[in-house]
PDB file of N, CA and C in Angstrom:
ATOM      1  N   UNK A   1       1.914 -12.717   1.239  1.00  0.00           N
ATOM      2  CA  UNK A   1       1.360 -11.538   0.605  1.00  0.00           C
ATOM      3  C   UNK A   1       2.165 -10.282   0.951  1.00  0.00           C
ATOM      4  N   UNK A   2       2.802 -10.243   2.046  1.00  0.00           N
ATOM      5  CA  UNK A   2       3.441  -9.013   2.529  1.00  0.00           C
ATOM      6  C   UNK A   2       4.550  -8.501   1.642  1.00  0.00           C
ATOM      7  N   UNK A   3       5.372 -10.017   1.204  1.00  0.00           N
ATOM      8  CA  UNK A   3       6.568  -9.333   0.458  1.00  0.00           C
ATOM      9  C   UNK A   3       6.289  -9.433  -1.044  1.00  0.00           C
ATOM     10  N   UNK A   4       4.827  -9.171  -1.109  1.00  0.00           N
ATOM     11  CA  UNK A   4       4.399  -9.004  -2.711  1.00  0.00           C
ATOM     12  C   UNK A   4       3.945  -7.473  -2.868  1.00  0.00           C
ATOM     13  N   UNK A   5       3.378  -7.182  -1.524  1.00  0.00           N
ATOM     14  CA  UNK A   5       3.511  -5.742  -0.959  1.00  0.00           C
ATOM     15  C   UNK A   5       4.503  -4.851  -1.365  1.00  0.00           C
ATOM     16  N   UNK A   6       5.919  -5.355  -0.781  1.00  0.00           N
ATOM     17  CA  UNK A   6       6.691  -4.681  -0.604  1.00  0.00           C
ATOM     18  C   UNK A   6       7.592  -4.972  -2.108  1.00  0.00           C
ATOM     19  N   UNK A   7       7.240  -5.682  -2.908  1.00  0.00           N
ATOM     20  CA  UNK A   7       7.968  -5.151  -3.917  1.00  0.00           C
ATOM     21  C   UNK A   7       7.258  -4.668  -4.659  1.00  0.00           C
ATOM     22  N   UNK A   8       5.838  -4.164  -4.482  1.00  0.00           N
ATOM     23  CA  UNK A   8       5.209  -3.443  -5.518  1.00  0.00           C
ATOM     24  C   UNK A   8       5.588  -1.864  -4.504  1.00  0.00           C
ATOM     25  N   UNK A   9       6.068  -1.939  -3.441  1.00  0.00           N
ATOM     26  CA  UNK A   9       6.286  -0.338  -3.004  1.00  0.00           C
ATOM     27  C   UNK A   9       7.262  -0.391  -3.542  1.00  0.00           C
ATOM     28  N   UNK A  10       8.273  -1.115  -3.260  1.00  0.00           N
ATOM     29  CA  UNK A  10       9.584  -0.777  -4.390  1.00  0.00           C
ATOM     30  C   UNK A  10       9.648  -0.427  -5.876  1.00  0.00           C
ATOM     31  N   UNK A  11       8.840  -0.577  -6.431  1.00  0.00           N
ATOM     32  CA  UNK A  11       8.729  -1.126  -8.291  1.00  0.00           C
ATOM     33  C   UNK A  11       8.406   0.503  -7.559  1.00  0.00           C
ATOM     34  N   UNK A  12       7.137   0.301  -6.961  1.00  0.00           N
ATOM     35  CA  UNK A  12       6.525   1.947  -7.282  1.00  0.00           C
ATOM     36  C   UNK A  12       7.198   2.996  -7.159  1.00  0.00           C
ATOM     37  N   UNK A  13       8.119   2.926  -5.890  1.00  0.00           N
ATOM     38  CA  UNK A  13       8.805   4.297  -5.520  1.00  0.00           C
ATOM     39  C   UNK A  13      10.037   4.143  -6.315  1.00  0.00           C
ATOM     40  N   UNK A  14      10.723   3.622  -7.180  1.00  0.00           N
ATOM     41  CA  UNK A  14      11.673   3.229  -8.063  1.00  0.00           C
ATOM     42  C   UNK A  14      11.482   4.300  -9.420  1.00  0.00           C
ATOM     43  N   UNK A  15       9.720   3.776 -10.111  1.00  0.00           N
ATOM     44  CA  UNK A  15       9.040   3.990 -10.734  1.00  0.00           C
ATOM     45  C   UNK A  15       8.588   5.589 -10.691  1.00  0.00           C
ATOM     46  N   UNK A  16       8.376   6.242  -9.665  1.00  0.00           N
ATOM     47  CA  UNK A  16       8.657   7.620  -9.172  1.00  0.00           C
ATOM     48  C   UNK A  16       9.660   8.421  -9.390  1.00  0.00           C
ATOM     49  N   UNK A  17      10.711   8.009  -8.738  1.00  0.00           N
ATOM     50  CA  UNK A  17      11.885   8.299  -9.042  1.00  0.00           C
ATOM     51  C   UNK A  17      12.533   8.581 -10.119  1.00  0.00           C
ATOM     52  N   UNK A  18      12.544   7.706 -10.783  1.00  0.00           N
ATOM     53  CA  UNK A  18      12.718   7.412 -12.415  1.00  0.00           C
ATOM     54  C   UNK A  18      12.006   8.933 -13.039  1.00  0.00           C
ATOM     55  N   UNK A  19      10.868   8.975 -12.856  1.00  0.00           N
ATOM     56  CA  UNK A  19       9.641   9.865 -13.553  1.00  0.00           C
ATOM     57  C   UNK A  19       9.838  11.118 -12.972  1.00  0.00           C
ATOM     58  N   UNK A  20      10.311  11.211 -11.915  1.00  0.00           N
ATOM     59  CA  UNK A  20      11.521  12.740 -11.635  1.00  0.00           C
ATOM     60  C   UNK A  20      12.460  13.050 -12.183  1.00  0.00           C
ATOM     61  N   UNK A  21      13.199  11.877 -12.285  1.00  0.00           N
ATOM     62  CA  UNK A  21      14.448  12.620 -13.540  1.00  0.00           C
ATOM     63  C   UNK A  21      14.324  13.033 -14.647  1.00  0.00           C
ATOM     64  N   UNK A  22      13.017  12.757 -15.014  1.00  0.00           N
ATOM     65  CA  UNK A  22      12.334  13.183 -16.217  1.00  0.00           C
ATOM     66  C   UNK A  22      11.881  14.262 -16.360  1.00  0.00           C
ATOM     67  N   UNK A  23      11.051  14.432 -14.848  1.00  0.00           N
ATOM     68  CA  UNK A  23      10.034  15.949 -14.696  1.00  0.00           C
ATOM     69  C   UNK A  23      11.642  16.911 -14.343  1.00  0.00           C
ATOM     70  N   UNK A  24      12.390  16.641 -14.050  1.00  0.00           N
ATOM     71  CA  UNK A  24      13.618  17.544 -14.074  1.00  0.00           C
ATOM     72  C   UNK A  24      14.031  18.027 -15.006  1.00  0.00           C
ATOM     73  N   UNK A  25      13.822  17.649 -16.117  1.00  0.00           N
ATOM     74  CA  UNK A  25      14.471  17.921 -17.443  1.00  0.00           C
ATOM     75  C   UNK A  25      13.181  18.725 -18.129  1.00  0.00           C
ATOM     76  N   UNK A  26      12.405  19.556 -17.273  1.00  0.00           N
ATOM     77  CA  UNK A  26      11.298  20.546 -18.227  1.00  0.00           C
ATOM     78  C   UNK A  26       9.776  19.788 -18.861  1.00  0.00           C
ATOM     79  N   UNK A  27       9.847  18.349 -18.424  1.00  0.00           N
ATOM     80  CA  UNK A  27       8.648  17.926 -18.466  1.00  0.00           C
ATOM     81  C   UNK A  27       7.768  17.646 -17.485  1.00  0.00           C
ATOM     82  N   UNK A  28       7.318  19.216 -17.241  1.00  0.00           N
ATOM     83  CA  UNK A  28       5.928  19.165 -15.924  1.00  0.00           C
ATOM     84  C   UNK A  28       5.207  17.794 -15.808  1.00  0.00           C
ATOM     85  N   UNK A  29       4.733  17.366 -17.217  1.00  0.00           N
ATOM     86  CA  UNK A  29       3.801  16.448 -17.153  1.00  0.00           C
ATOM     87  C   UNK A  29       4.069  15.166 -16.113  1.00  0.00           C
ATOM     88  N   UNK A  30       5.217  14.818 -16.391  1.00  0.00           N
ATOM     89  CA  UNK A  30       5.850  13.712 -15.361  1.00  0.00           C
ATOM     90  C   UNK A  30       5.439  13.890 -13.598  1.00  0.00           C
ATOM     91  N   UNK A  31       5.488  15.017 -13.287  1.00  0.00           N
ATOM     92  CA  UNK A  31       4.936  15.190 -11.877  1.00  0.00           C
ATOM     93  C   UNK A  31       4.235  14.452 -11.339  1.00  0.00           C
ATOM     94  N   UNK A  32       2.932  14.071 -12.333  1.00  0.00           N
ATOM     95  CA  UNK A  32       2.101  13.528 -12.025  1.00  0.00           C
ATOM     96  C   UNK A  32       2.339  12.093 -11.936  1.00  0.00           C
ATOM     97  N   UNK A  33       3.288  11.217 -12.493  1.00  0.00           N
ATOM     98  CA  UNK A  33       3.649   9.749 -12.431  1.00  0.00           C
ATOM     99  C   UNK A  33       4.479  10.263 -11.337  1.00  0.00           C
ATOM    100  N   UNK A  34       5.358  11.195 -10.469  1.00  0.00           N
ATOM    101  CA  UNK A  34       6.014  11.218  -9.255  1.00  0.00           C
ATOM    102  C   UNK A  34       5.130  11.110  -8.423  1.00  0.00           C
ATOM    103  N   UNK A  35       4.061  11.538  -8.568  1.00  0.00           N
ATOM    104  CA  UNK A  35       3.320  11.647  -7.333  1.00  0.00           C
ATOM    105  C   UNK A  35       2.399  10.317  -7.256  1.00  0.00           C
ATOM    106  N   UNK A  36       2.186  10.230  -8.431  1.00  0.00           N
ATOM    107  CA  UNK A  36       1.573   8.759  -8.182  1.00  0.00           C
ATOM    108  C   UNK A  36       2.208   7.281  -7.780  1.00  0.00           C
ATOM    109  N   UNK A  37       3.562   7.141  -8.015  1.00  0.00           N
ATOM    110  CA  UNK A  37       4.713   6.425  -7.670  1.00  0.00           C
ATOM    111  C   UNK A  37       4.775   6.396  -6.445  1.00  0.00           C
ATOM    112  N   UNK A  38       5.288   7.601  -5.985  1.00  0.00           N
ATOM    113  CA  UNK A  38       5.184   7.868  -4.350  1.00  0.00           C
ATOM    114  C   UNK A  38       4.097   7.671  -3.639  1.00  0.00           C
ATOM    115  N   UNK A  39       3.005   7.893  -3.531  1.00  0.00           N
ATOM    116  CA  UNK A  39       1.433   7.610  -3.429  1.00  0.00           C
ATOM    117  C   UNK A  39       1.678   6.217  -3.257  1.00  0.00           C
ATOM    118  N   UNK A  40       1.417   5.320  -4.326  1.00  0.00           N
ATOM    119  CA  UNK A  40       1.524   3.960  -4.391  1.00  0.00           C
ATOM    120  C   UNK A  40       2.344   3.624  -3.786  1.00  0.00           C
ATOM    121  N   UNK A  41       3.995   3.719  -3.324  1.00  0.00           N
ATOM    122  CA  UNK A  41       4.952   3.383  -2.836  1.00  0.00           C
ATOM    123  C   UNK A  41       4.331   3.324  -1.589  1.00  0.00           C
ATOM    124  N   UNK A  42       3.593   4.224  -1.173  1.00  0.00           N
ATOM    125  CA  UNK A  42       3.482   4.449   0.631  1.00  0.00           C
ATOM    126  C   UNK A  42       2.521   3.337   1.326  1.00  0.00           C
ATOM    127  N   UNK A  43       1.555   3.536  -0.015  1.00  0.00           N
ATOM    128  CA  UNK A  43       0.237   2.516   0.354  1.00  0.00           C
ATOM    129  C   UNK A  43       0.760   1.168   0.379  1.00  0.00           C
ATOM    130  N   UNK A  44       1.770   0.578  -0.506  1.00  0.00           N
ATOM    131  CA  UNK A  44       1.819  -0.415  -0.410  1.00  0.00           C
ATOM    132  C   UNK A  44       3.088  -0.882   0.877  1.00  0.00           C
ATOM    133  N   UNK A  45       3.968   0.075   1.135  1.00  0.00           N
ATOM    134  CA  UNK A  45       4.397  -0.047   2.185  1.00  0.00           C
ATOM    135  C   UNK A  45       3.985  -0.067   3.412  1.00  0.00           C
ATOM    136  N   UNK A  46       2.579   0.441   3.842  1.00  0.00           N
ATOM    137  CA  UNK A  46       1.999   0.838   4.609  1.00  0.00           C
ATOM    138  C   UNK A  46       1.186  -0.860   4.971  1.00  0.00           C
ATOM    139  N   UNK A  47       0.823  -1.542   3.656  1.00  0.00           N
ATOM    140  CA  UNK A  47       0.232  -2.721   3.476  1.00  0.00           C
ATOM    141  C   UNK A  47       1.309  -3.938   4.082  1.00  0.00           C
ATOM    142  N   UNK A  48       2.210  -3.263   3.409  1.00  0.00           N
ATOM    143  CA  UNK A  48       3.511  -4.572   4.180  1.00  0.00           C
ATOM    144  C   UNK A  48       3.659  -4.724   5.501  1.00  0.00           C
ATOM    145  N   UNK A  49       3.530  -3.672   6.243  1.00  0.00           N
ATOM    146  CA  UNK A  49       3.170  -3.334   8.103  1.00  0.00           C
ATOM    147  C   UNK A  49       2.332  -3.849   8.018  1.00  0.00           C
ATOM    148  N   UNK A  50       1.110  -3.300   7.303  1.00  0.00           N
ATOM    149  CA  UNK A  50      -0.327  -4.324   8.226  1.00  0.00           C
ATOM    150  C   UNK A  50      -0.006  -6.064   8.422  1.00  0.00           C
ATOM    151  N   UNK A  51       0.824  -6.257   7.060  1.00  0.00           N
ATOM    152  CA  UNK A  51       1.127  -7.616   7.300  1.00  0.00           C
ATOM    153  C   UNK A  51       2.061  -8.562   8.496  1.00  0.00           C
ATOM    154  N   UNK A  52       2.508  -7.307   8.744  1.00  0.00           N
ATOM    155  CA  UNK A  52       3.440  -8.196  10.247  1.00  0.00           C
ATOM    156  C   UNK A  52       4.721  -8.200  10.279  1.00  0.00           C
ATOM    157  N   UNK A  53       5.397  -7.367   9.070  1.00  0.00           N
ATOM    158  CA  UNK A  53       6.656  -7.394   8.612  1.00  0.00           C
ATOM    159  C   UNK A  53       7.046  -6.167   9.384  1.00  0.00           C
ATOM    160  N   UNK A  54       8.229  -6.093   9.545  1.00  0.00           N
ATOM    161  CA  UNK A  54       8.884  -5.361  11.230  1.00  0.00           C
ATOM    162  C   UNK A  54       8.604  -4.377   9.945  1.00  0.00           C
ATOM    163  N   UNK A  55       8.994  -3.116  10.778  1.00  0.00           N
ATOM    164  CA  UNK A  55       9.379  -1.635  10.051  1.00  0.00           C
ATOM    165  C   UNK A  55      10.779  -1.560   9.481  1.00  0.00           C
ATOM    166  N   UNK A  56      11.649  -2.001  10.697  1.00  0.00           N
ATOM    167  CA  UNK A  56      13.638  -2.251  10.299  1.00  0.00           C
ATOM    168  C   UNK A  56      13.656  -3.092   9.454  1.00  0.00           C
ATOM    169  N   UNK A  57      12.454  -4.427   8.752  1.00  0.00           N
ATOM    170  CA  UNK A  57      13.203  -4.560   8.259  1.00  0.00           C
ATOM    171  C   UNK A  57      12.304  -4.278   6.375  1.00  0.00           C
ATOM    172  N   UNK A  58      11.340  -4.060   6.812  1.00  0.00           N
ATOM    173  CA  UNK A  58      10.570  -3.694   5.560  1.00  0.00           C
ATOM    174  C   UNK A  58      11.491  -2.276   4.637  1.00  0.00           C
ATOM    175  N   UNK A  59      11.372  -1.411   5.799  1.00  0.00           N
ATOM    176  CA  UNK A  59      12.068   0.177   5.817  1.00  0.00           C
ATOM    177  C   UNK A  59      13.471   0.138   4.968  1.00  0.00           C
ATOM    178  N   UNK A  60      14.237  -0.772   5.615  1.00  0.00           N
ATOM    179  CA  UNK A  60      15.675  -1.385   4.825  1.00  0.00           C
ATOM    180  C   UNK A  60      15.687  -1.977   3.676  1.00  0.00           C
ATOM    181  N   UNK A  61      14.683  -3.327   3.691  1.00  0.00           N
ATOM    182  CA  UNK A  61      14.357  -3.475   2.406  1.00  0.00           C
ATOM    183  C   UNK A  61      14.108  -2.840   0.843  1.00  0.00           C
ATOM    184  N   UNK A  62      12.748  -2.092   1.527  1.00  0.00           N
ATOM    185  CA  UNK A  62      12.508  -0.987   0.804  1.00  0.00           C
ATOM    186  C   UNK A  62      13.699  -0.074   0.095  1.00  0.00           C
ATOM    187  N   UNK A  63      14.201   0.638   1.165  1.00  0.00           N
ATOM    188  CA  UNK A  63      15.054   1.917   1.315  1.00  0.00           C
ATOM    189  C   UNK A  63      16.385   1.039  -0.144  1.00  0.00           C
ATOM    190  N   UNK A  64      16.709  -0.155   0.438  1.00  0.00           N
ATOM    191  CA  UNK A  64      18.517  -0.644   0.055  1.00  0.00           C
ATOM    192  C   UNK A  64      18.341  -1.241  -1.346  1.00  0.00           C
ATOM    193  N   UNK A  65      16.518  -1.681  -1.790  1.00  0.00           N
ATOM    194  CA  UNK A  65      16.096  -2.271  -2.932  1.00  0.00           C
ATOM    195  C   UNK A  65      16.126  -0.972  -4.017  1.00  0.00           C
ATOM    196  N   UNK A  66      15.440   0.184  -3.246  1.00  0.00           N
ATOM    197  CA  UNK A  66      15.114   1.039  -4.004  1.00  0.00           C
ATOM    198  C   UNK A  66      16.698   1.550  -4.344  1.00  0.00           C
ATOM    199  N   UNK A  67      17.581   1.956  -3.608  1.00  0.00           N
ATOM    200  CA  UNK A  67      18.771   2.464  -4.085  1.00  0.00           C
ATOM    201  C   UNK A  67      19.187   1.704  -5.214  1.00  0.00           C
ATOM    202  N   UNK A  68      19.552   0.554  -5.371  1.00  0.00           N
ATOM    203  CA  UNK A  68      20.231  -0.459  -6.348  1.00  0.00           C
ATOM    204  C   UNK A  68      19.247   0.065  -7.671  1.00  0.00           C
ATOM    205  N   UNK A  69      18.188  -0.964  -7.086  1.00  0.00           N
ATOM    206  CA  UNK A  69      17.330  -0.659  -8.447  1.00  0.00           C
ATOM    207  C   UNK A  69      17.461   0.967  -9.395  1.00  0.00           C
ATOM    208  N   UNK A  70      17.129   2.097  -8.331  1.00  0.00           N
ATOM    209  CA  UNK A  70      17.336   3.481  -9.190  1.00  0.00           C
ATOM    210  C   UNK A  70      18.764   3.566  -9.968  1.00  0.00           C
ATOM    211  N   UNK A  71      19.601   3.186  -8.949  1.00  0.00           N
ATOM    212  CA  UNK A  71      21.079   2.851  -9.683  1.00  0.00           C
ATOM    213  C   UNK A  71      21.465   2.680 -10.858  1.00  0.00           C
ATOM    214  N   UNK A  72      21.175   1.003 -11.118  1.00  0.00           N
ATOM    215  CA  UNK A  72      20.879   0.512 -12.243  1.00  0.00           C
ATOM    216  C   UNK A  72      19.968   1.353 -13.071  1.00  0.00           C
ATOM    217  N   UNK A  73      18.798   1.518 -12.750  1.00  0.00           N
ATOM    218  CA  UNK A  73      17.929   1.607 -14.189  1.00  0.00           C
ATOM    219  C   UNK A  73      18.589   3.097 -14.468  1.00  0.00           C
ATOM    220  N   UNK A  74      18.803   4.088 -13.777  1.00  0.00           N
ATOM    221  CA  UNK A  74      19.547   5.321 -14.085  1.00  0.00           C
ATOM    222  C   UNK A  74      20.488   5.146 -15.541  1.00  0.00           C
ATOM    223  N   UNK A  75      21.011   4.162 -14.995  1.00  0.00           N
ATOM    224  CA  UNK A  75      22.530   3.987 -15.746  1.00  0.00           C
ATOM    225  C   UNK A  75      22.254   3.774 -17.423  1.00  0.00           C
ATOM    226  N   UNK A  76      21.224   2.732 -17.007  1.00  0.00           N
ATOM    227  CA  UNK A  76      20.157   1.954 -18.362  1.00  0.00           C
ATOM    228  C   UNK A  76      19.460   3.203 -19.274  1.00  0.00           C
ATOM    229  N   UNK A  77      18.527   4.170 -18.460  1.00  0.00           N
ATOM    230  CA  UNK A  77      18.028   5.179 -18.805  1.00  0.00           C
ATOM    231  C   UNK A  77      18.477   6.455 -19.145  1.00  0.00           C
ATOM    232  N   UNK A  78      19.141   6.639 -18.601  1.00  0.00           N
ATOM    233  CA  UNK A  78      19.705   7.753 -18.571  1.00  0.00           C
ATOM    234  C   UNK A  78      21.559   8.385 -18.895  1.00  0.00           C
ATOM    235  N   UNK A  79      22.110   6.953 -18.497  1.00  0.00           N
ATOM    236  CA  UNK A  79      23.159   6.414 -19.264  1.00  0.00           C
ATOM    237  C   UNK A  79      24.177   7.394 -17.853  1.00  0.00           C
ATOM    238  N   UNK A  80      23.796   7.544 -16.672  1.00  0.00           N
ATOM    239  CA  UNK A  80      24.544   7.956 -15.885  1.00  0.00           C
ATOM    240  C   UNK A  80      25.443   7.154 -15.315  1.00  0.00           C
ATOM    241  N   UNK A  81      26.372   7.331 -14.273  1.00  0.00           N
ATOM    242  CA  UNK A  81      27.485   6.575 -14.146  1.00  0.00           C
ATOM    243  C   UNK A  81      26.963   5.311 -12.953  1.00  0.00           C
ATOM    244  N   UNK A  82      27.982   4.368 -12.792  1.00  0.00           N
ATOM    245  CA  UNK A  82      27.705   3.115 -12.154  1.00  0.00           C
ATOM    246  C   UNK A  82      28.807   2.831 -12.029  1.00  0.00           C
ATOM    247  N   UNK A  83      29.732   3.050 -11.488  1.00  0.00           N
ATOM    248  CA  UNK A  83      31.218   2.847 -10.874  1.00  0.00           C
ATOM    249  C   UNK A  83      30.953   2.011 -10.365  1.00  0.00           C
ATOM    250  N   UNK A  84      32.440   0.336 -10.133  1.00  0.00           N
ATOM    251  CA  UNK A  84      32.385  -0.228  -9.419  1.00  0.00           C
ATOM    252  C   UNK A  84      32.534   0.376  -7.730  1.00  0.00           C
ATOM    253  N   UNK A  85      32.939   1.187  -7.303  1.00  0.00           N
ATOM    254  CA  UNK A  85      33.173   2.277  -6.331  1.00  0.00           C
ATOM    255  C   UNK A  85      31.449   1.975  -5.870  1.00  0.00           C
ATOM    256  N   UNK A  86      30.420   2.327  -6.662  1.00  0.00           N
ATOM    257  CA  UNK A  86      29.073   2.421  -6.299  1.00  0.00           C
ATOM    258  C   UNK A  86      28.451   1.608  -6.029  1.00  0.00           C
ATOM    259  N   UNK A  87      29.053   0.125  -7.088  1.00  0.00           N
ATOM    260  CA  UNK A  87      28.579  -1.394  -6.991  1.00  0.00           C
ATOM    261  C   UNK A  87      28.830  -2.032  -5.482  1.00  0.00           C
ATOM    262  N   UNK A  88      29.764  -1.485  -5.295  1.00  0.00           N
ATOM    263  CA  UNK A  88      30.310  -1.740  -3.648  1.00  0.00           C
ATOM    264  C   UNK A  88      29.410  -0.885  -2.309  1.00  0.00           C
ATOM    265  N   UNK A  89      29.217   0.147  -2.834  1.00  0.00           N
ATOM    266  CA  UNK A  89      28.336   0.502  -2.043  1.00  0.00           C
ATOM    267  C   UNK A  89      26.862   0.073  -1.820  1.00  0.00           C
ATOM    268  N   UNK A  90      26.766  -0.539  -3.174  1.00  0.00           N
ATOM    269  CA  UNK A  90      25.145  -0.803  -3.137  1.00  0.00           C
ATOM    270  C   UNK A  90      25.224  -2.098  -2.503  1.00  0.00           C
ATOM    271  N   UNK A  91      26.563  -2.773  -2.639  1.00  0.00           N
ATOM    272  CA  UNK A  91      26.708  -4.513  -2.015  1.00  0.00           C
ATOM    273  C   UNK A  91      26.307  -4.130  -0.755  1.00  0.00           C
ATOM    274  N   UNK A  92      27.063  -3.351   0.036  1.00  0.00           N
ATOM    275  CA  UNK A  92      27.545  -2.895   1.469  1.00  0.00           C
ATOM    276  C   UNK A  92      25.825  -2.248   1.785  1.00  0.00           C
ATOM    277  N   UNK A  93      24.858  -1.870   1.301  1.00  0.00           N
ATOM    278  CA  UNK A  93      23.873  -1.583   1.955  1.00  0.00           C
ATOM    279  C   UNK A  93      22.849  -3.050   1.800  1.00  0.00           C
ATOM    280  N   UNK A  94      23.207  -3.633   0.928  1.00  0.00           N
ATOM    281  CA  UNK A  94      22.385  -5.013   0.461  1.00  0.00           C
ATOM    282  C   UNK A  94      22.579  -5.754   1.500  1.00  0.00           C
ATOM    283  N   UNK A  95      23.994  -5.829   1.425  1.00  0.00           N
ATOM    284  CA  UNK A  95      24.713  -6.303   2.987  1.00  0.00           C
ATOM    285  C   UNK A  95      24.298  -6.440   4.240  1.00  0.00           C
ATOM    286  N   UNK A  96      23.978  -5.074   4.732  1.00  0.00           N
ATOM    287  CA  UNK A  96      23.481  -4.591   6.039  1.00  0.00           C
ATOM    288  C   UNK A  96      22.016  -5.050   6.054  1.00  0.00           C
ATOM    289  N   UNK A  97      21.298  -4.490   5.111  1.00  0.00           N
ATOM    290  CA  UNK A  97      20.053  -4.750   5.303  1.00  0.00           C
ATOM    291  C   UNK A  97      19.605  -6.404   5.712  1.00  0.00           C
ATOM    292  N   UNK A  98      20.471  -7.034   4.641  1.00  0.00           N
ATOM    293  CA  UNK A  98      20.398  -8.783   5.490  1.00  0.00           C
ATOM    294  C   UNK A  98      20.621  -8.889   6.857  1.00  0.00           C
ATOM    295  N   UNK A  99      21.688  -8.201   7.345  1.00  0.00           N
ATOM    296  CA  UNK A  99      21.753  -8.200   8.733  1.00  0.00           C
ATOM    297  C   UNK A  99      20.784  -7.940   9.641  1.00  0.00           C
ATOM    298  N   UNK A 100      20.019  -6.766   9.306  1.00  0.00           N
ATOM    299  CA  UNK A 100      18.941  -6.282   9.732  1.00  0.00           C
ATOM    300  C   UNK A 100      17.853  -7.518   9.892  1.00  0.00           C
ATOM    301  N   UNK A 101      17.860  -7.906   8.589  1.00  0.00           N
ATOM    302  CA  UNK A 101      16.578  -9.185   8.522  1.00  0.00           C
ATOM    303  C   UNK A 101      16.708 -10.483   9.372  1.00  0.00           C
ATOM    304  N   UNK A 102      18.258 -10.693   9.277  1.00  0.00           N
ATOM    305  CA  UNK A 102      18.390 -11.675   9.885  1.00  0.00           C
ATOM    306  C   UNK A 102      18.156 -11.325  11.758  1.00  0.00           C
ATOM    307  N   UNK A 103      18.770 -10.440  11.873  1.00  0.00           N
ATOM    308  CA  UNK A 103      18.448 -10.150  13.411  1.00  0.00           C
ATOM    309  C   UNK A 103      17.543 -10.031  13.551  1.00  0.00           C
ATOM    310  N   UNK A 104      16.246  -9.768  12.886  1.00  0.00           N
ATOM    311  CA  UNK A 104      15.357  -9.388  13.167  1.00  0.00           C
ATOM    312  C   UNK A 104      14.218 -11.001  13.422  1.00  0.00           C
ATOM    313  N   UNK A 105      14.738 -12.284  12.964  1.00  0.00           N
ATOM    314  CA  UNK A 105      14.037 -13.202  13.304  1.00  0.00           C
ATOM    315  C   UNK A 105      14.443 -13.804  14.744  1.00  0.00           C
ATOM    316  N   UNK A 106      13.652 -14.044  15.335  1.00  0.00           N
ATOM    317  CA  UNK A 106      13.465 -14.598  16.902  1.00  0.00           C
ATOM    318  C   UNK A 106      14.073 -15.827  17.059  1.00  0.00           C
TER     319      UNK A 106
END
């Protein structure tokens, strides 16, 4: 259940995000899906701890899922750039964060 948690904090704070680049562009209304994104993002991250899942590696998860994902859908949405230059960076945090996970089992 934990890492069903944690990808609904991801979807959510992704989902936030997204709905800022929007409220950036003069549509107040969007605020309100930022704040609710974020809201949801926390709770359900907050749910993934109760479950037993470290912080390093939920936090990383979270944090290295959410980068890619905004990445991408940016690019999709909004038609902003996605350099292989960036693809590498997003490998290189995808990267680490495994490291994280993996060290993190006993």
């Amino acid at each position: 259940m934990a890492w069903l948690f944690l990808a609904g904090a991801i979807l959510a704070e992704v989902g936030g995000t997204l709905a800022l680049r929007v409220a950036s562009t003069g549509r107040a209304i969007w605020y309100g899906a930022v704040g609710a994104g974020y809201l949801l993002a926390f709770f359900l991250l907050t749910r993934t701890l109760a479950e037993g899942v470290g912080i390093g590696v939920a936090y990383g998860v979270w944090a290295a899922a959410g980068v890619a994902l905004t990445a991408v859908a940016s690019r999709v949405l909004f038609e902003e750039p996605l350099t292989p230059l960036m693809g590498a960076g997003i490998a290189l945090i995808m990267g680490g964060v495994l490291l994280v996970e993996l060290g993190a089992v006993h």
